[in-house]
N, C-alpha and C. Protein backbone atom coordinates (compact mmCIF):
# COMPACT_ATOMS: atom_id res chain seq x y z
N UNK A 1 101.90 -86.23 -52.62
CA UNK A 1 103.25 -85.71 -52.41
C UNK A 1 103.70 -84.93 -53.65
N UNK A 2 103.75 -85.34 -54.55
CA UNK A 2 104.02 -85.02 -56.11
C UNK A 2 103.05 -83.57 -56.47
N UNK A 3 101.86 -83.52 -55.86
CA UNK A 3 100.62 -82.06 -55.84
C UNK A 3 101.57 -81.41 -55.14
N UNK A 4 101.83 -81.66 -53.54
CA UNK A 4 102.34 -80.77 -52.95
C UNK A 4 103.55 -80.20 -53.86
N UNK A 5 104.51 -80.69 -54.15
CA UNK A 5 105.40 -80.09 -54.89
C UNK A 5 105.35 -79.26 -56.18
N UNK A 6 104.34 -79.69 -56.89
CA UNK A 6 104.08 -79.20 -58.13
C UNK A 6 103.38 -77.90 -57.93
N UNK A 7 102.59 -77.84 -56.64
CA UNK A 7 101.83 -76.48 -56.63
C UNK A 7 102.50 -76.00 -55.93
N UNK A 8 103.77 -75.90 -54.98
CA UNK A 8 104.60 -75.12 -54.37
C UNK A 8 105.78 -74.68 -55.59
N UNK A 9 106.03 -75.28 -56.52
CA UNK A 9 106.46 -74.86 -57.80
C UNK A 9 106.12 -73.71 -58.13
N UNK A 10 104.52 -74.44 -58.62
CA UNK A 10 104.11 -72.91 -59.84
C UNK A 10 103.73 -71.96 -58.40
N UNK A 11 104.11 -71.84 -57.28
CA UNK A 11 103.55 -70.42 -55.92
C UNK A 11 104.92 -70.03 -56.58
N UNK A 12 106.00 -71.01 -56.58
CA UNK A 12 107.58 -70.03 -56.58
C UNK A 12 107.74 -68.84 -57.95
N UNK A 13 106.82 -69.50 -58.89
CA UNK A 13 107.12 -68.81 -59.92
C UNK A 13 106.43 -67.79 -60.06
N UNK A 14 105.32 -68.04 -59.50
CA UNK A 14 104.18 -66.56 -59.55
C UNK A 14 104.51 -65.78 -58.30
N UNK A 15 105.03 -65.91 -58.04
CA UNK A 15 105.48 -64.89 -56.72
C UNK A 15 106.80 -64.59 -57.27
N UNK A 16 107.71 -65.40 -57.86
CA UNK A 16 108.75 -64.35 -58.29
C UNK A 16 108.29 -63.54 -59.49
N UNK A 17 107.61 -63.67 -60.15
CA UNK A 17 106.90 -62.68 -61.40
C UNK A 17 106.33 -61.43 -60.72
N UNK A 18 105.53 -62.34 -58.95
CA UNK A 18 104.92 -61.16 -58.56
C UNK A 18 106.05 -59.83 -57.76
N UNK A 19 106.68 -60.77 -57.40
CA UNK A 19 107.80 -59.71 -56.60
C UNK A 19 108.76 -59.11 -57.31
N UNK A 20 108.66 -59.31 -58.91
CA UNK A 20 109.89 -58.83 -60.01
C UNK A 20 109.22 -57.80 -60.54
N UNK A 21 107.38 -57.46 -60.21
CA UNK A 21 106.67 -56.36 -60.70
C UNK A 21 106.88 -55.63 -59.97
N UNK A 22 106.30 -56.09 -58.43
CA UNK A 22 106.53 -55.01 -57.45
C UNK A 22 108.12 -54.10 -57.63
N UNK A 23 109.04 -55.05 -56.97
CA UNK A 23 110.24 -54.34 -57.32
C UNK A 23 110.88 -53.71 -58.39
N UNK A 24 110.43 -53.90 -59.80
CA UNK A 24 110.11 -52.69 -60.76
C UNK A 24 109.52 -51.04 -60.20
N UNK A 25 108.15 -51.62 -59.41
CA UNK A 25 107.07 -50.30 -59.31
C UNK A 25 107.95 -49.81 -58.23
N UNK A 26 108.68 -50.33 -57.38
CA UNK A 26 108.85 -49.92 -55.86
C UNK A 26 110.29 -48.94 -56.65
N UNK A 27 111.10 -49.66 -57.36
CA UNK A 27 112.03 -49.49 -57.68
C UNK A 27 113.43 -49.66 -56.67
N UNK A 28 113.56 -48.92 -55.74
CA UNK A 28 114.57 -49.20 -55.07
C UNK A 28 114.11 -49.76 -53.84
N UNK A 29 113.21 -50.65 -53.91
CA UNK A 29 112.49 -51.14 -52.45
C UNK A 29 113.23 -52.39 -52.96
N UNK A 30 113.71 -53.70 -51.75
CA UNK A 30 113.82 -54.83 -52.48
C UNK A 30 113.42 -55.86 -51.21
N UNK A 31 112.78 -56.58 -52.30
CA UNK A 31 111.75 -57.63 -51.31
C UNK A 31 112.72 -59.46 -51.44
N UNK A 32 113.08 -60.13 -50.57
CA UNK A 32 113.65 -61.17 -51.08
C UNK A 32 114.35 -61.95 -49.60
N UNK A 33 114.64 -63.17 -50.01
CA UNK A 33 114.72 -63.70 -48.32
C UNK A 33 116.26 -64.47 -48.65
């Protein structure tokens, strides 16, 4: 239970790093829920 959470953690953070690059490159594209 404690894995599951910890690795849905570090997905949140590398996907917001990844979606804070993209939306840099895209610039006025915006990706987000």
């Amino acid at each position: 239970m404690l894995r599951l959470i910890r690795i849905g953690y570090l997905l949140l953070l590398g996907s917001e790093k990844y979606w804070r690059l993209v939306a840099h490159h895209a610039g006025r594209t915006k990706i987000g829920g």
